[in-house]
C-alpha atoms as a PDB file:
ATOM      1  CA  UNK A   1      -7.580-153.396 -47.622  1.00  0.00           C
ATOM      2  CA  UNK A   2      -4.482-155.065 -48.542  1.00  0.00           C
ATOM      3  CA  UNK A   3      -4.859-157.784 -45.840  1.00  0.00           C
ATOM      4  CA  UNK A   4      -9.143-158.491 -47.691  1.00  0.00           C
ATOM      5  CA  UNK A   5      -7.439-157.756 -51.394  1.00  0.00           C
ATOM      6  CA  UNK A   6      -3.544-158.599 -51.305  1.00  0.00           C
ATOM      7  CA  UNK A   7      -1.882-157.791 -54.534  1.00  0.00           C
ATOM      8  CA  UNK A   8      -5.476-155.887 -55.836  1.00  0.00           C
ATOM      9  CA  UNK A   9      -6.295-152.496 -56.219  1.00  0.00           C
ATOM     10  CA  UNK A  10      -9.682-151.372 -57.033  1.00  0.00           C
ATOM     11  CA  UNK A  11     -11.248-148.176 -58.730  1.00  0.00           C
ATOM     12  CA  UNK A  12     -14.643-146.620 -59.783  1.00  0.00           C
ATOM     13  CA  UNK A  13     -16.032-145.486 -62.903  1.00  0.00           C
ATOM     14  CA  UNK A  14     -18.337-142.405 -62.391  1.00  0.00           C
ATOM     15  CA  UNK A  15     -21.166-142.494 -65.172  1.00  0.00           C
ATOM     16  CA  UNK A  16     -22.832-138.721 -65.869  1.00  0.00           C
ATOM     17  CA  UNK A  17     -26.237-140.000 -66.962  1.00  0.00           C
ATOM     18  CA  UNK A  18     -27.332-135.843 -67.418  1.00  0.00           C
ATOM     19  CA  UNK A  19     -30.532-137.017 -65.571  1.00  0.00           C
ATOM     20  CA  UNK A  20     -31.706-139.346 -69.196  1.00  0.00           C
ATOM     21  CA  UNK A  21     -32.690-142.739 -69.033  1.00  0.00           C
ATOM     22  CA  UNK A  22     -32.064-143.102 -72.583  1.00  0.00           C
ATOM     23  CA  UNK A  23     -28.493-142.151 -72.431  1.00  0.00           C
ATOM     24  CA  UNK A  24     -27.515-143.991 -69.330  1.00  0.00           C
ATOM     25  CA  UNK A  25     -28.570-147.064 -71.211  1.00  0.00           C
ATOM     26  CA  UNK A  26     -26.695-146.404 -73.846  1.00  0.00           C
ATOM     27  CA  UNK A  27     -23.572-145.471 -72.195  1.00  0.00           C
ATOM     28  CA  UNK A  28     -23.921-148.582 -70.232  1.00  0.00           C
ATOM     29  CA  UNK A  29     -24.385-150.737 -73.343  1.00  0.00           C
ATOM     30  CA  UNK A  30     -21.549-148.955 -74.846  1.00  0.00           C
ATOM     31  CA  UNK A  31     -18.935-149.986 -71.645  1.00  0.00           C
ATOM     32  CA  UNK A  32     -20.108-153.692 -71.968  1.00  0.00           C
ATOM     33  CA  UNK A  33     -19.938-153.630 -75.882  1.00  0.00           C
ATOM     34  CA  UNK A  34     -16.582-152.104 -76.256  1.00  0.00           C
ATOM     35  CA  UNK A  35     -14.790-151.492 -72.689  1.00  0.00           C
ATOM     36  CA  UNK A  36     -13.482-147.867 -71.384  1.00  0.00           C
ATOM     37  CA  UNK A  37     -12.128-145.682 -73.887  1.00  0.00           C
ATOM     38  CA  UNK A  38      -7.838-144.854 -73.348  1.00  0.00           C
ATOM     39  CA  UNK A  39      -6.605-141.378 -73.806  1.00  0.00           C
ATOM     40  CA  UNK A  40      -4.492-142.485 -76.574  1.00  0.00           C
ATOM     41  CA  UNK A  41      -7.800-143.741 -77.885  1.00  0.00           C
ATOM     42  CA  UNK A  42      -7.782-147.528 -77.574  1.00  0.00           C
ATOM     43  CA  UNK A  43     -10.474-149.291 -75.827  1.00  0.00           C
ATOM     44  CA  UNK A  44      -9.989-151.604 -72.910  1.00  0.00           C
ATOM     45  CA  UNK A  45     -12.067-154.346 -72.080  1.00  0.00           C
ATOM     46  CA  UNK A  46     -13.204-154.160 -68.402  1.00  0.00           C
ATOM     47  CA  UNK A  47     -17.197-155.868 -68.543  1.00  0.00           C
ATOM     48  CA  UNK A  48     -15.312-158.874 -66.105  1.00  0.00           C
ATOM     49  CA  UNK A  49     -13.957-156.093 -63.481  1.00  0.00           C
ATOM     50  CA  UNK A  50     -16.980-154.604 -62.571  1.00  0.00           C
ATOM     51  CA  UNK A  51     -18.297-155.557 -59.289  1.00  0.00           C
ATOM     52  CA  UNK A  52     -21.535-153.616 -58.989  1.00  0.00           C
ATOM     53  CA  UNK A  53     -23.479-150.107 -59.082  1.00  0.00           C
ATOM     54  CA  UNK A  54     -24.407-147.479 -56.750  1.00  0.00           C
ATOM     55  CA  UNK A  55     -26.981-145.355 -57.840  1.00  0.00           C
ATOM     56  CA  UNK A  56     -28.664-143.203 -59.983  1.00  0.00           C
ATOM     57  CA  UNK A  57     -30.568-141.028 -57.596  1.00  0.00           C
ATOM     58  CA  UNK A  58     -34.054-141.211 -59.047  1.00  0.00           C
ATOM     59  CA  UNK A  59     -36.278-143.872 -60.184  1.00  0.00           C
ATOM     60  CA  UNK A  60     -36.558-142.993 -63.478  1.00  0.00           C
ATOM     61  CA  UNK A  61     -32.815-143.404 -63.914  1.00  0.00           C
ATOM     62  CA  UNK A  62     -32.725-146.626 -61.564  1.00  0.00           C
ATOM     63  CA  UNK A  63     -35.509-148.149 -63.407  1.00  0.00           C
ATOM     64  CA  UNK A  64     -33.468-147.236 -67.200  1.00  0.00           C
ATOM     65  CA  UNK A  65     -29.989-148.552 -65.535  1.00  0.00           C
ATOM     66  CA  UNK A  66     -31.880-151.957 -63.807  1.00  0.00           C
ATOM     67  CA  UNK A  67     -33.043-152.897 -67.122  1.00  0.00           C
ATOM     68  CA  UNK A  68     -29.510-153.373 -68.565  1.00  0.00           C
ATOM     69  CA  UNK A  69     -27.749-154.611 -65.385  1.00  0.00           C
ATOM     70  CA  UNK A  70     -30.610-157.278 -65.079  1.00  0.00           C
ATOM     71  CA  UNK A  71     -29.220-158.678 -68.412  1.00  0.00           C
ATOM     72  CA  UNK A  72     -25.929-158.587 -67.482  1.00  0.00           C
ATOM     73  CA  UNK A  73     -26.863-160.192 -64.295  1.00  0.00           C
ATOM     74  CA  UNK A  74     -24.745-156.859 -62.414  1.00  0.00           C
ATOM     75  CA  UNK A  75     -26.019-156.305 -58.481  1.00  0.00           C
ATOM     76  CA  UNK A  76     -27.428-152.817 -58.357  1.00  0.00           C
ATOM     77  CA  UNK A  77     -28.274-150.459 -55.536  1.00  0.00           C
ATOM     78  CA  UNK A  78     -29.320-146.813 -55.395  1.00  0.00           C
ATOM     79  CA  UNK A  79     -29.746-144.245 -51.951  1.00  0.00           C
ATOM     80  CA  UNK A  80     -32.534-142.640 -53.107  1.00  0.00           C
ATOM     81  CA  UNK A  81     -34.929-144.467 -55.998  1.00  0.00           C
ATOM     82  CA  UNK A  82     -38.132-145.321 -54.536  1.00  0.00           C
ATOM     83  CA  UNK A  83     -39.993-146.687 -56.879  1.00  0.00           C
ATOM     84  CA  UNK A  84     -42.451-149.936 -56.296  1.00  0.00           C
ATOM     85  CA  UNK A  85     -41.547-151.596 -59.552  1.00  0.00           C
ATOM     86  CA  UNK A  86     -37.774-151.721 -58.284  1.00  0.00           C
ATOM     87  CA  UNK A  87     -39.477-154.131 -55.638  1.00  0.00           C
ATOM     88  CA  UNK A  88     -40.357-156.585 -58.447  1.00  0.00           C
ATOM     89  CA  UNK A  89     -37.870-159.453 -57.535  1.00  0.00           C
ATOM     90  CA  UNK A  90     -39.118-161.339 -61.157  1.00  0.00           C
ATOM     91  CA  UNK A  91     -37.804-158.133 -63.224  1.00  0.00           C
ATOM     92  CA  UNK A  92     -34.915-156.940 -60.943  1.00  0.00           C
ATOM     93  CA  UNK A  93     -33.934-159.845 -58.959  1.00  0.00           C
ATOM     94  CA  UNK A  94     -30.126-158.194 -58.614  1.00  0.00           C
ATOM     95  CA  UNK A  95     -31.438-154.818 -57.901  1.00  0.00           C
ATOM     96  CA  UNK A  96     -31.258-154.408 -53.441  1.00  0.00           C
ATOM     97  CA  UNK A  97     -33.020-151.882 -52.243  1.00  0.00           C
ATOM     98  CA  UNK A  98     -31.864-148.590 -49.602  1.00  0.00           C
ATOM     99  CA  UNK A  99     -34.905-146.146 -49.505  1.00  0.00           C
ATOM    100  CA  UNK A 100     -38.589-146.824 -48.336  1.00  0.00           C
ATOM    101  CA  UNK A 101     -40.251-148.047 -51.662  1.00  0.00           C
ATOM    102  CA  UNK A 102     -43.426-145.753 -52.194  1.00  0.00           C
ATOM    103  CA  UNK A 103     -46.064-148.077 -51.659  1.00  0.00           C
ATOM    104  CA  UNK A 104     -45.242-147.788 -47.992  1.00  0.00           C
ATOM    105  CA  UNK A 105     -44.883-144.159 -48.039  1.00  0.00           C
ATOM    106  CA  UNK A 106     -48.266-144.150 -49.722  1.00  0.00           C
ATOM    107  CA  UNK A 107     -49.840-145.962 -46.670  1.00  0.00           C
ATOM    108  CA  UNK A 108     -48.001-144.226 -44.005  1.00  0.00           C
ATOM    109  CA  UNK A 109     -50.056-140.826 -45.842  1.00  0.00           C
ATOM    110  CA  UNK A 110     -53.469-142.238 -45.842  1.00  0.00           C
ATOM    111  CA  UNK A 111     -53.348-144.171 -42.284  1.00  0.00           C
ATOM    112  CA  UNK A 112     -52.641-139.848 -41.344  1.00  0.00           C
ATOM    113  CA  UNK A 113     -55.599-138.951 -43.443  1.00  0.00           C
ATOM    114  CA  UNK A 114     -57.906-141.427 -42.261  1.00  0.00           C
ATOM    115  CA  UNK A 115     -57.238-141.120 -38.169  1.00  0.00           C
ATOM    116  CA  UNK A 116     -56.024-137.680 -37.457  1.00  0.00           C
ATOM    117  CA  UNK A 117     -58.151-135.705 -40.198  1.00  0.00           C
ATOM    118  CA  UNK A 118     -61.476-137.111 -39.985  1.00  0.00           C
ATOM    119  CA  UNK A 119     -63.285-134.524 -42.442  1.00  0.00           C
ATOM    120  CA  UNK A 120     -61.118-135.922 -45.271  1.00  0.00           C
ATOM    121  CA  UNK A 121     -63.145-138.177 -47.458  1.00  0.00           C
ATOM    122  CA  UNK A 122     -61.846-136.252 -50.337  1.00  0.00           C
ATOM    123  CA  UNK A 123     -58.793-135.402 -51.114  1.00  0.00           C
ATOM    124  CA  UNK A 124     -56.543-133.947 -54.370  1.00  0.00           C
ATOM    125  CA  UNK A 125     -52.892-135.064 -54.715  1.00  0.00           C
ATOM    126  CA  UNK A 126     -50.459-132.837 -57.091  1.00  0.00           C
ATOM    127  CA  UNK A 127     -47.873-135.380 -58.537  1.00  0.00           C
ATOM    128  CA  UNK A 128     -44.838-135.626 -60.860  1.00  0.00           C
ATOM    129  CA  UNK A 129     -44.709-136.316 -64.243  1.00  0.00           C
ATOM    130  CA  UNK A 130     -42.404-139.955 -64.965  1.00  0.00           C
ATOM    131  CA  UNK A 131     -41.547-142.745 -63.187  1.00  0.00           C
ATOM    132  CA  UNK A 132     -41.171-141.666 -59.755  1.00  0.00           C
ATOM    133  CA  UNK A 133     -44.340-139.485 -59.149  1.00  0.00           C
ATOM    134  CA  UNK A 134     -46.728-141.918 -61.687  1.00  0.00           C
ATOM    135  CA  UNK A 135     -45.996-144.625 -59.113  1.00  0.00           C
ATOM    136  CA  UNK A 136     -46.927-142.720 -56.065  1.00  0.00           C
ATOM    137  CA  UNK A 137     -50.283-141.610 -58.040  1.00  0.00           C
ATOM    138  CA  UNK A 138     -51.018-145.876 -58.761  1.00  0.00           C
ATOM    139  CA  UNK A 139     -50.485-146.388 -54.783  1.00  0.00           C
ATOM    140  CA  UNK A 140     -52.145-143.565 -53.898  1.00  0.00           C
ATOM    141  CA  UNK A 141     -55.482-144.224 -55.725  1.00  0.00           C
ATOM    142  CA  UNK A 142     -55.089-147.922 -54.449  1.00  0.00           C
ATOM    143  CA  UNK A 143     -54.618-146.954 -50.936  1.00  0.00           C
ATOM    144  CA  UNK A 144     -57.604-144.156 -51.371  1.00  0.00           C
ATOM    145  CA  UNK A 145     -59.875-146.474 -52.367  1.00  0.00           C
ATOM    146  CA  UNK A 146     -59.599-149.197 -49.435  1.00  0.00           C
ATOM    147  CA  UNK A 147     -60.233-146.342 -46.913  1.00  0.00           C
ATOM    148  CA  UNK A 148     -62.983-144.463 -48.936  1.00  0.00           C
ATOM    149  CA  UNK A 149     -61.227-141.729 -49.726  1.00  0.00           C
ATOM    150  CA  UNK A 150     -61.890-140.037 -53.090  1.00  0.00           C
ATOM    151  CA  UNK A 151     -59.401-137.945 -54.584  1.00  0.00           C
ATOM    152  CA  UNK A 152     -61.479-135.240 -56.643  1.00  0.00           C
ATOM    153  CA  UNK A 153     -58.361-133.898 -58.738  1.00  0.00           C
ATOM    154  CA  UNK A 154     -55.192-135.489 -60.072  1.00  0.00           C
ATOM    155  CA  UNK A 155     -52.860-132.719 -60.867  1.00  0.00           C
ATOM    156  CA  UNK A 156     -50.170-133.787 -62.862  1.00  0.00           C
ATOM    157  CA  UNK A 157     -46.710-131.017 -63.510  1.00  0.00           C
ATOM    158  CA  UNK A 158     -43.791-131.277 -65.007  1.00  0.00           C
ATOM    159  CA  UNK A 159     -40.383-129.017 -65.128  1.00  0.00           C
ATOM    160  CA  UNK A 160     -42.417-127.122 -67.558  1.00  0.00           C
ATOM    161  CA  UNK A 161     -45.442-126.369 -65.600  1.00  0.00           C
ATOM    162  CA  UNK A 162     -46.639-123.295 -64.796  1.00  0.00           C
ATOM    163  CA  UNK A 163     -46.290-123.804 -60.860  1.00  0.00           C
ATOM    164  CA  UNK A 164     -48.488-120.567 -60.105  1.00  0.00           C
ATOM    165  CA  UNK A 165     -51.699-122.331 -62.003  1.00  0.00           C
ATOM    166  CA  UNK A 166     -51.522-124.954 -59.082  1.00  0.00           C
ATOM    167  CA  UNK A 167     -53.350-123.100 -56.649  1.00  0.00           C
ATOM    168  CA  UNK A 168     -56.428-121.864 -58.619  1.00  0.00           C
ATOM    169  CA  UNK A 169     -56.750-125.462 -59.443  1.00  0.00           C
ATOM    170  CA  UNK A 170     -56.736-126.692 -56.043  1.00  0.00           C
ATOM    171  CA  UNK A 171     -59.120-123.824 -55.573  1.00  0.00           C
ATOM    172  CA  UNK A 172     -61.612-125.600 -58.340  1.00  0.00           C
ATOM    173  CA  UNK A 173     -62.273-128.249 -55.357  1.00  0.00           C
ATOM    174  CA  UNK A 174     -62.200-125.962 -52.039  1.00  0.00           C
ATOM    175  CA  UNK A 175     -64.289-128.520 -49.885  1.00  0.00           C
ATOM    176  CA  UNK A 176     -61.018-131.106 -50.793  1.00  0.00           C
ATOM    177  CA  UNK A 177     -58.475-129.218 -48.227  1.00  0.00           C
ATOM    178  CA  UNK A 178     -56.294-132.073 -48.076  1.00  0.00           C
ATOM    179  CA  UNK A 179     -53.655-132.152 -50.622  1.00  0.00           C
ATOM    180  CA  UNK A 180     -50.985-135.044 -51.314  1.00  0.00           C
ATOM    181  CA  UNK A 181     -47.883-133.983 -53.330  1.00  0.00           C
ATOM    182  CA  UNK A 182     -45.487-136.586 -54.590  1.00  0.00           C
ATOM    183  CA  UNK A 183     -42.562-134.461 -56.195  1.00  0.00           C
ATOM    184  CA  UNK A 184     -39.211-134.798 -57.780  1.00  0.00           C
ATOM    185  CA  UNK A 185     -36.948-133.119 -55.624  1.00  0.00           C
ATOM    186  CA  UNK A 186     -36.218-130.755 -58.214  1.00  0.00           C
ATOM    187  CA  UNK A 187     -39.826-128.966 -58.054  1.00  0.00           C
ATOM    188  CA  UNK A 188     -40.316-129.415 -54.663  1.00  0.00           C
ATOM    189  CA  UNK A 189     -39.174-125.740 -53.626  1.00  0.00           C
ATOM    190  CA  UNK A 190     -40.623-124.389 -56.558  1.00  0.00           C
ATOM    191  CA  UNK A 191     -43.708-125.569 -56.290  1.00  0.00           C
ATOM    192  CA  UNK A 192     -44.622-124.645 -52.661  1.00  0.00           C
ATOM    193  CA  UNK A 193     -42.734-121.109 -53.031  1.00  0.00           C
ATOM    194  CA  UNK A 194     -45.676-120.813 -55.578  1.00  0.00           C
ATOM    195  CA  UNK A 195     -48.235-122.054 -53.369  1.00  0.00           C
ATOM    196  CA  UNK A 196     -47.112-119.492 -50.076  1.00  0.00           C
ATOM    197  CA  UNK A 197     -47.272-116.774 -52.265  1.00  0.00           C
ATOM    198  CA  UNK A 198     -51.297-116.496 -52.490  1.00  0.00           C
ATOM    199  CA  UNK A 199     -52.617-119.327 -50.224  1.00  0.00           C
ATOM    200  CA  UNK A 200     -54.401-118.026 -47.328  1.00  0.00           C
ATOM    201  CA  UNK A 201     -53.421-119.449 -44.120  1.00  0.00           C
ATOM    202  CA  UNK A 202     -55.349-122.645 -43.444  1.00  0.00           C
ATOM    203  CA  UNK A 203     -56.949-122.573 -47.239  1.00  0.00           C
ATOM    204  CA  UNK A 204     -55.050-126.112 -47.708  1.00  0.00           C
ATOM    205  CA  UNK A 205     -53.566-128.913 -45.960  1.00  0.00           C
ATOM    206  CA  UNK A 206     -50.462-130.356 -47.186  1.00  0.00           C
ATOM    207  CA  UNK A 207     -49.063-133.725 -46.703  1.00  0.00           C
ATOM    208  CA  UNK A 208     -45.813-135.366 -48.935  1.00  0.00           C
ATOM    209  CA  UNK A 209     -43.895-137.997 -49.365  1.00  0.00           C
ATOM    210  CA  UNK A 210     -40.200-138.111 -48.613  1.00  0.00           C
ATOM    211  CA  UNK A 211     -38.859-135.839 -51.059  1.00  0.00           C
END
């Protein structure tokens, strides 16, 4: 360190973005407007000491904190946002990416559909409400439709959602046993502890993505 920076120190500034795009971007645009709050109050100035970002986790959050940083012309990476539109080099060109962008996720799930499980020329697909899960529904049906595959029923949650009407939803469309989910993390568990409750065993056939 002091050989690659002699006479430098550096430091971090940890951002709590309480999982909201909207604050994020404001606390960002509050650091480059007015610099890092002091104890005793003052403000210092520190817009020409930032280096980069790591993170947020999701895509929703990446998406929010890539639209400021783009302006600001700030590099940008996150380990776990996998959304397409981070991809788009003409509206993020300083945003590099770490995970598998969805699209290709999306693929990898219907190349399985279409040569191990034969019988599946329809299909449902349970997905998240936002930014993350909406883009995985767009590939999805894009991907579904150059192999064939219909998907009978879009079911769309939230962290509000009555995870136990799931099932006697799926159950509308019993001749569609294959089921894509495309979850936030956060529902994940949630969701298939639901499920296992009253699914008998070979009712459904699951397949996700890499939450």
């Amino acid at each position: 360190y002091d050989q690659l920076f002699p006479g430098k120190s550096i430091g971090a500034l940890i951002l709590n973005s309480c999982d909201q795009p909207l604050l994020i971007k404001q606390k960002l645009l509050n650091i480059f407007q007015n610099g890092i709050k002091s104890n005793d109050g003052s403000y210092e100035y520190v817009e020409n000491k930032l280096l980069g970002f790591v993170g947020p986790y999701s895509s929703s959050l990446s998406l929010a904190t890539s639209e400021i940083l783009t302006e600001f012309k700030y590099v940008q990476t996150a380990y776990a946002s996998t959304s397409i539109e981070l991809s788009d080099r003409s509206k993020f060109p300083y945003y590099t990416r770490v995970s598998t962008p969805d699209n290709k996720q999306v693929q990898a799930l219907i190349s399985i559909i279409r040569h191990r499980l034969y019988d599946s020329s329809y299909i449902q697909l349970v997905y998240s409400e936002g930014a993350y899960g909406e883009s995985g529904r767009a590939a999805i049906k894009e991907e579904a439709e150059k192999s064939n595959i219909c998907i009978i029923q879009e079911i769309e949650i939230n962290d509000n959602t009555n995870f136990n009407i799931i099932l006697p939803t799926l159950r509308n469309r019993p001749f569609a046993k294959v089921v894509i989910i495309f979850l936030q993390s956060q529902q994940v568990l949630a969701v298939t502890t639901a499920l296992n409750q009253n699914m008998k065993v070979g009712e459904f056939f699951f397949l996700g993505s890499e939450e």
